[in-house]
C-alpha atoms as a PDB file:
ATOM      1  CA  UNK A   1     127.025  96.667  85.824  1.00  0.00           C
ATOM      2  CA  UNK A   2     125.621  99.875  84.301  1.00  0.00           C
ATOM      3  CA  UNK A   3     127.846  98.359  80.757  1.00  0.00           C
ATOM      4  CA  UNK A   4     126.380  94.989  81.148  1.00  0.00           C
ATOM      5  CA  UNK A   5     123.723  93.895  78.735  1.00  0.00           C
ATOM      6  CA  UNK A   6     121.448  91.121  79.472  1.00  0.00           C
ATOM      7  CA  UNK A   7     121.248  89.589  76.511  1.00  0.00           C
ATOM      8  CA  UNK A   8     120.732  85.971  77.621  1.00  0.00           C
ATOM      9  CA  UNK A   9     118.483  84.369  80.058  1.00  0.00           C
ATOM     10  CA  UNK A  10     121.865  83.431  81.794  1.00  0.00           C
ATOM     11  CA  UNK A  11     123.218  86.946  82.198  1.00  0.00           C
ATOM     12  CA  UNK A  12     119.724  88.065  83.575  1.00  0.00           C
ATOM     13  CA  UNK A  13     119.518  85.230  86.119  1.00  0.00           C
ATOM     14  CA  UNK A  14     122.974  86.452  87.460  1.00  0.00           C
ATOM     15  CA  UNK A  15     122.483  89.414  87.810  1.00  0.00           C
ATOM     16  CA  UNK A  16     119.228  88.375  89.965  1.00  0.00           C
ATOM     17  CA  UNK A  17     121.001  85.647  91.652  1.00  0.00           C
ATOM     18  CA  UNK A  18     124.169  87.596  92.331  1.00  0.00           C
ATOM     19  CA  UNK A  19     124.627  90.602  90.280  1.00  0.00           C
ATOM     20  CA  UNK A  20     124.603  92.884  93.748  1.00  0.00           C
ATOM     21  CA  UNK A  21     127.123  90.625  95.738  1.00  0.00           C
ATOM     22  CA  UNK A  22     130.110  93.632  95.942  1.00  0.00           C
ATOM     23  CA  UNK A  23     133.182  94.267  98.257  1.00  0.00           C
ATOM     24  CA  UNK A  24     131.124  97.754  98.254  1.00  0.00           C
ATOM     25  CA  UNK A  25     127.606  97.558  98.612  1.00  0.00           C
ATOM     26  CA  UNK A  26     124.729  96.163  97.269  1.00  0.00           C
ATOM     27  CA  UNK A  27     122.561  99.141  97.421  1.00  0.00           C
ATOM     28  CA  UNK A  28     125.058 100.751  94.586  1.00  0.00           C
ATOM     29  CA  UNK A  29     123.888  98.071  91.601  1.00  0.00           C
ATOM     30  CA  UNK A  30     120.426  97.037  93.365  1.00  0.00           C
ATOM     31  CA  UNK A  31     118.310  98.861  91.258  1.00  0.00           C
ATOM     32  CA  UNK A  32     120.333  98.359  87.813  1.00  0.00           C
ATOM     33  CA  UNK A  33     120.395  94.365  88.783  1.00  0.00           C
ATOM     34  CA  UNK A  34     116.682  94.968  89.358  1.00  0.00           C
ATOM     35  CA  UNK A  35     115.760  96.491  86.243  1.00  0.00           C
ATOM     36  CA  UNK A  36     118.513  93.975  84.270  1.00  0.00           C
ATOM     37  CA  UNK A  37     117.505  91.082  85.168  1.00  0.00           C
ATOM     38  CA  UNK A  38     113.626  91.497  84.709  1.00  0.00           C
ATOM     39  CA  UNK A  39     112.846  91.136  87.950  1.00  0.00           C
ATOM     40  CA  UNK A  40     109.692  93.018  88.073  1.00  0.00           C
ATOM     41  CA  UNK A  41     108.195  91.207  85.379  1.00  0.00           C
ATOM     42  CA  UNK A  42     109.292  88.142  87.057  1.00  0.00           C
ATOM     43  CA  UNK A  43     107.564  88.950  90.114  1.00  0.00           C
ATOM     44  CA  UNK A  44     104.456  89.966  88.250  1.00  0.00           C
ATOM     45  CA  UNK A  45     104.633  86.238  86.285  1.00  0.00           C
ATOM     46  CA  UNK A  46     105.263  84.980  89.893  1.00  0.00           C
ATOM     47  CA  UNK A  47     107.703  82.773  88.337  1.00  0.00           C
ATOM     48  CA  UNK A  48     110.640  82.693  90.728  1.00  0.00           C
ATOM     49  CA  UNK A  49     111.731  79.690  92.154  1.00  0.00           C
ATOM     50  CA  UNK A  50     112.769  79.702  96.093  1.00  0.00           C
ATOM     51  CA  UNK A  51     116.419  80.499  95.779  1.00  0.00           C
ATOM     52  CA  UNK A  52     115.379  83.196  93.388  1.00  0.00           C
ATOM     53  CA  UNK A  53     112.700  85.046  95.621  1.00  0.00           C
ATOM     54  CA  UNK A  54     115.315  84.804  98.337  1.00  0.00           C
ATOM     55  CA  UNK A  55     117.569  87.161  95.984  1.00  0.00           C
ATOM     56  CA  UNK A  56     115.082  89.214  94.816  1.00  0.00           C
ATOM     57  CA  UNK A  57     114.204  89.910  98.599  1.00  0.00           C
ATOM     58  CA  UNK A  58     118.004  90.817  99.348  1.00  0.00           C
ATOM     59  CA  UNK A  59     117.768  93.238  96.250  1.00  0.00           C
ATOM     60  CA  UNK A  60     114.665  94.437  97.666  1.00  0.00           C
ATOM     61  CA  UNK A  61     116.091  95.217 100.755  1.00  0.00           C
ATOM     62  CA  UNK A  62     118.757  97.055  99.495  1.00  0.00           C
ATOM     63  CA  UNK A  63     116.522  99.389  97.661  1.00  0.00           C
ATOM     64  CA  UNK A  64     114.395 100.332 100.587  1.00  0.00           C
ATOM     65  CA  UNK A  65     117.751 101.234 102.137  1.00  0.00           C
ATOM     66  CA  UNK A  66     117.736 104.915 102.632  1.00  0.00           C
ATOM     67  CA  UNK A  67     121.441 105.362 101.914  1.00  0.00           C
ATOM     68  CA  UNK A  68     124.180 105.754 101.039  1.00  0.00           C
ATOM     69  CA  UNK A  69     123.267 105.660  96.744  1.00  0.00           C
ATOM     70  CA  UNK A  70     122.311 109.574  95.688  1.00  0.00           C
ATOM     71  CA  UNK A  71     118.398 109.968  95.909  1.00  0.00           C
ATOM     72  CA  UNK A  72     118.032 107.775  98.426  1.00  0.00           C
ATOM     73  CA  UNK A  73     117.649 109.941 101.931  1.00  0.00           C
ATOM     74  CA  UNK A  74     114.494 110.192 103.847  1.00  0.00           C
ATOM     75  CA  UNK A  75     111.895 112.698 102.801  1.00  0.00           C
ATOM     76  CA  UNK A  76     112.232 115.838 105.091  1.00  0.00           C
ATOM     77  CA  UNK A  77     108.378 117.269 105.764  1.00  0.00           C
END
């Protein structure tokens, strides 16, 4: 993921559509299939069609996960 370039529309739609799918987990290339496949700007344009916002939600999801990816663990007050 982290060697990918997204190039093409195509490219960027996987890696929104399913980029993240692993044997792992998602949570390690959620934020790199985030930032990849303009995502953010897409959300912003609100130009996702259902199937799409269903992804970006799993993605989503993965990021507010507070493990196991380094930088992720709860803030300690």
């Amino acid at each position: 993921m982290e060697w990918l370039s997204p190039d093409t529309q195509e490219i960027k739609d996987w890696l929104l559509m399913e980029g993240y799918e692993n044997d792992i987990m998602g949570e390690y290339s959620a934020l790199t299939c985030v930032k990849k496949s303009g995502l953010p700007e897409r959300l912003r344009e609100k130009s996702l069609t259902k199937v799409e916002f269903a992804s970006a939600s799993k993605l989503i999801r993965y990021l507010l996960s507070e493990g196991p990816v380094d930088g992720n663990e709860p803030t300690r007050y």
